[in-house]
Protein backbone atom coordinates (compact mmCIF):
# COMPACT_ATOMS: atom_id res chain seq x y z
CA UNK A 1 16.13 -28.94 22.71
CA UNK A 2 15.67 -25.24 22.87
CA UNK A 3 14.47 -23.32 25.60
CA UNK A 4 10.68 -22.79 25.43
CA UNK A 5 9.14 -19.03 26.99
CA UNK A 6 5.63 -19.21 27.20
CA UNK A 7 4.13 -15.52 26.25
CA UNK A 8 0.25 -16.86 26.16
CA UNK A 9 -1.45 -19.79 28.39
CA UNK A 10 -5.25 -21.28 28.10
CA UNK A 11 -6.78 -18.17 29.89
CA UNK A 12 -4.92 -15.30 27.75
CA UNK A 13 -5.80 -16.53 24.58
CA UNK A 14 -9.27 -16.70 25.49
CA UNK A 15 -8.97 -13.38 27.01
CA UNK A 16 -7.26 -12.06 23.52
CA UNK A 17 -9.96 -13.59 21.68
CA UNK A 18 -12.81 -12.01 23.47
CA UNK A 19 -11.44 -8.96 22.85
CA UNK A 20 -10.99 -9.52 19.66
CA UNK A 21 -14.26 -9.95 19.12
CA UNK A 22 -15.40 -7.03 20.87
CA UNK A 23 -13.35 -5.09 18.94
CA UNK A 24 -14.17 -6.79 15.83
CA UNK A 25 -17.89 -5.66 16.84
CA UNK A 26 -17.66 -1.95 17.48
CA UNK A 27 -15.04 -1.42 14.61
CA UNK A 28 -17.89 -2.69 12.37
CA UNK A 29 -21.11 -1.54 14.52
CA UNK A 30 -22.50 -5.05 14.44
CA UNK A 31 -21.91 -8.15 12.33
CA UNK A 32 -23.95 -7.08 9.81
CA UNK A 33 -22.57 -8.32 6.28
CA UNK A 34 -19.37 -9.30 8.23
CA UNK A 35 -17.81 -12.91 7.36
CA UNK A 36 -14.72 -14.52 9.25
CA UNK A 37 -12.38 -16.60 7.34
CA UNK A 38 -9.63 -18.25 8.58
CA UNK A 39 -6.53 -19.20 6.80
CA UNK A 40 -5.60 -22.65 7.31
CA UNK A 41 -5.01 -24.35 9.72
CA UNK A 42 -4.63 -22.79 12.87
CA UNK A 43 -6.74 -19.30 11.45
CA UNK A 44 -9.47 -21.46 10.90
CA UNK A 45 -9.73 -22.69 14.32
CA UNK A 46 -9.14 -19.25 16.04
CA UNK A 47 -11.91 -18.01 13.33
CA UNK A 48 -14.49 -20.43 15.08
CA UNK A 49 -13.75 -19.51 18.62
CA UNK A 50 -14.16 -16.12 17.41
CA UNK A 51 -17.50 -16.82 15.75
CA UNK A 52 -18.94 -18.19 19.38
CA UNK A 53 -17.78 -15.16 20.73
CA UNK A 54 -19.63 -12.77 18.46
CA UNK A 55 -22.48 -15.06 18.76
CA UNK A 56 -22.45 -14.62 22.39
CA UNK A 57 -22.29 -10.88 22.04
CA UNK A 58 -24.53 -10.17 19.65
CA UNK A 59 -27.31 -12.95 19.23
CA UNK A 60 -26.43 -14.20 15.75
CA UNK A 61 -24.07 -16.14 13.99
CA UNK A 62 -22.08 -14.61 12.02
CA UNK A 63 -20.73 -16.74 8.61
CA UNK A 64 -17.14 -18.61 8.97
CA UNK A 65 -15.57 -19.86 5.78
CA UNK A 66 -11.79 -21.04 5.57
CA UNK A 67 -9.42 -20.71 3.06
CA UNK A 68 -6.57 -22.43 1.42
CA UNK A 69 -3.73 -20.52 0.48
CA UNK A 70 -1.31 -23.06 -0.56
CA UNK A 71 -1.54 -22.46 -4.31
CA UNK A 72 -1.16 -18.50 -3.88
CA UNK A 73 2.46 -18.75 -1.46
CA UNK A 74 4.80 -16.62 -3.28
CA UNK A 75 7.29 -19.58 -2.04
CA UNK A 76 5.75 -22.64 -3.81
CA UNK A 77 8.94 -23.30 -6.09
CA UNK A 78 10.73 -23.10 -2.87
CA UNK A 79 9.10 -25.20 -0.89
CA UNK A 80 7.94 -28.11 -2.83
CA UNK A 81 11.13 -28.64 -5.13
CA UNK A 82 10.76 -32.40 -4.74
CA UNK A 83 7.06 -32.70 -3.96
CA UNK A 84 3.29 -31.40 -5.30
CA UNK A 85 1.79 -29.12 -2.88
CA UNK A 86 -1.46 -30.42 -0.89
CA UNK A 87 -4.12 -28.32 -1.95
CA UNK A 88 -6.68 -28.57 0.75
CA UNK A 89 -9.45 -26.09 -0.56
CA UNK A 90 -11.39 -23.23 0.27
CA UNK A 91 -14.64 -23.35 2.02
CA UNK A 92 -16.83 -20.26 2.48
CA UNK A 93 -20.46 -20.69 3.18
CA UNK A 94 -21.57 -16.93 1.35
CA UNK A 95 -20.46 -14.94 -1.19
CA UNK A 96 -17.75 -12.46 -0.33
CA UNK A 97 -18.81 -9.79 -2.85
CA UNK A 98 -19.65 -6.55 -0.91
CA UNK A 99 -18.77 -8.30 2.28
CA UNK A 100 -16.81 -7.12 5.37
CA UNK A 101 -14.32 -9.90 4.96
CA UNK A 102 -11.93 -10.56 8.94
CA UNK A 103 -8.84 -12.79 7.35
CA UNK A 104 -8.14 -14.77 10.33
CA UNK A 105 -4.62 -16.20 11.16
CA UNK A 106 -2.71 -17.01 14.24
CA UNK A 107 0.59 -15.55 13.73
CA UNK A 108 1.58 -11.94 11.26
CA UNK A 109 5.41 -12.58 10.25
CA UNK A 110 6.43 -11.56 6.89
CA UNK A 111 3.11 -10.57 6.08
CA UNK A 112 3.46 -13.25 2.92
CA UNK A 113 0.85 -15.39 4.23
CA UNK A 114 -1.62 -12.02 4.36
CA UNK A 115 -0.71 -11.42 1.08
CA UNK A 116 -1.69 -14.88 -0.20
CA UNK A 117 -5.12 -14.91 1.90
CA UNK A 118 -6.06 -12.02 0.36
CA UNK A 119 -5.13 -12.57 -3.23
CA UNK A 120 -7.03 -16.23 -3.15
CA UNK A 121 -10.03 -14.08 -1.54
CA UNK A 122 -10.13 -11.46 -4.51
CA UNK A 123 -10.11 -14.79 -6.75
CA UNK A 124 -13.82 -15.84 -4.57
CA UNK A 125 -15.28 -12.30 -5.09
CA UNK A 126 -14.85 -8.55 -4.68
CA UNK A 127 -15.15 -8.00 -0.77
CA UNK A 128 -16.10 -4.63 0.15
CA UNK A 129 -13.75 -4.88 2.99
CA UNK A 130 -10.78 -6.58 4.02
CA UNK A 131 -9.76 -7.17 7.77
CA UNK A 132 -6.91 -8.79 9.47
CA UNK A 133 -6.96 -10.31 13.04
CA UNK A 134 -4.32 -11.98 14.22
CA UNK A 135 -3.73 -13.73 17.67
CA UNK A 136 0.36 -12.53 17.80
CA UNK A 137 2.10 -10.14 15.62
CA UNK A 138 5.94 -10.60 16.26
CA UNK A 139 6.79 -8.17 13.66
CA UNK A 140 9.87 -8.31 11.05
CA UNK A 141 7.65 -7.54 8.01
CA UNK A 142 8.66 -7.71 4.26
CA UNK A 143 5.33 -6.25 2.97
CA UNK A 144 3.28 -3.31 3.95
CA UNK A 145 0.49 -5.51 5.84
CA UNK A 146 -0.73 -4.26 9.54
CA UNK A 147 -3.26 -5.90 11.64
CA UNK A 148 -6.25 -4.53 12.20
CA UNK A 149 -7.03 -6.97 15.37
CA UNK A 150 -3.92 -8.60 17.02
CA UNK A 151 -4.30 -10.76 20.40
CA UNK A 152 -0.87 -9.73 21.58
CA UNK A 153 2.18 -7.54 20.81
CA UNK A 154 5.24 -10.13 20.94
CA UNK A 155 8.14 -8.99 19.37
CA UNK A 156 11.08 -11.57 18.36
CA UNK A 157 14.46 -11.52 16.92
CA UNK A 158 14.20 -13.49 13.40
CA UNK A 159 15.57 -16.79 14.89
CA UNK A 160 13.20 -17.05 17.48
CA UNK A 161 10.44 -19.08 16.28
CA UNK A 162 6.96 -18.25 17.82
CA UNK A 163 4.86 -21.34 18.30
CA UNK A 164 0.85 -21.01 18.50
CA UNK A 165 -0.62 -24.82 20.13
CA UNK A 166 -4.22 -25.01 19.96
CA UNK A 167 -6.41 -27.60 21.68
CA UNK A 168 -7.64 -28.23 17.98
CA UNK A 169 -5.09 -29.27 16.80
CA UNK A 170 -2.08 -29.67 19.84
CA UNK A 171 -3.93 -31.07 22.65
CA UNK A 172 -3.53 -27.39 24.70
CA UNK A 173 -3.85 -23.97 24.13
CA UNK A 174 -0.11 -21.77 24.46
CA UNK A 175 1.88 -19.57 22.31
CA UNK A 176 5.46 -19.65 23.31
CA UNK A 177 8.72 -18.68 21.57
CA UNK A 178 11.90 -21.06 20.79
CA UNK A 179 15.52 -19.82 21.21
């Protein structure tokens, strides 16, 4: 097994988030016209717990959507040599022409993933705006993509492997890095 460092429990990941979506707030001075979409699976997830946030904040919903990048992964032919890939689908509740668009993830690496979100966005509509917020960015990118919202700072040598658990989806909410 390889050693396990945990770099975010329950309570700073909901601290990250909340200031996330404070600063999500004031960078766009409201919500107005603003629409969170989270890649899937684990930006979906952090793109709802960001949505009760704002709600909280500001008195309104603002509009979550998710998207499916599978079919836009620069790595397909890669990846799925001996398989199809499993194409889950996009769901986003408004049009994204002329929107604020926040692509939601939970970890910026390569910046390939990015990438992908935002070309299978352009193929939904013309946004007027594009965001990124990430809970970690552990650096080591291959494309010029920078968060515009990040959680935390964690940076990593390329073996380590940084490992986002979410009660949605792991039974508990940590990040930690493998060795």
């Amino acid at each position: 097994m390889q050693p396990k460092t945990t770099v975010l429990d329950e309570k700073a990941i909901q601290r990250a988030l909340t200031r996330i979506a404070h600063e999500i707030i004031e960078r766009n001075k409201g919500i107005e016209n603003c629409v969170l979409v989270g890649i899937k699976t684990r930006g979906i997830y952090i793109a709802d717990r960001l949505a009760k946030r704002i709600e909280k904040i500001e008195g309104q919903e603002i509009p979550v959507g998710e998207i499916d990048i599978t079919l836009y992964r620069d790595d397909l032919s890669i990846k799925t040599k001996t398989a199809e890939p499993e194409v889950r689908g996009s769901q986003i509740p408004v049009d994204i022409t002329n929107k604020k668009v926040i692509l939601v993830d939970d970890v910026l690496y390569t910046g390939r993933t990015v990438r992908a979100g935002m070309d299978a966005l352009v193929d939904l509509g013309r946004p007027s705006l594009i965001q990124l917020a990430v809970l970690v960015d552990r650096g080591h990118r291959e494309l010029p993509i920078r968060a515009d919202f990040i959680g935390k700072n964690i940076p990593t040598s390329s073996e380590e492997r940084v490992v986002v658990e979410l009660i949605e989806s792991d039974e508990n909410d940590q990040v930690s890095i493998l060795k």
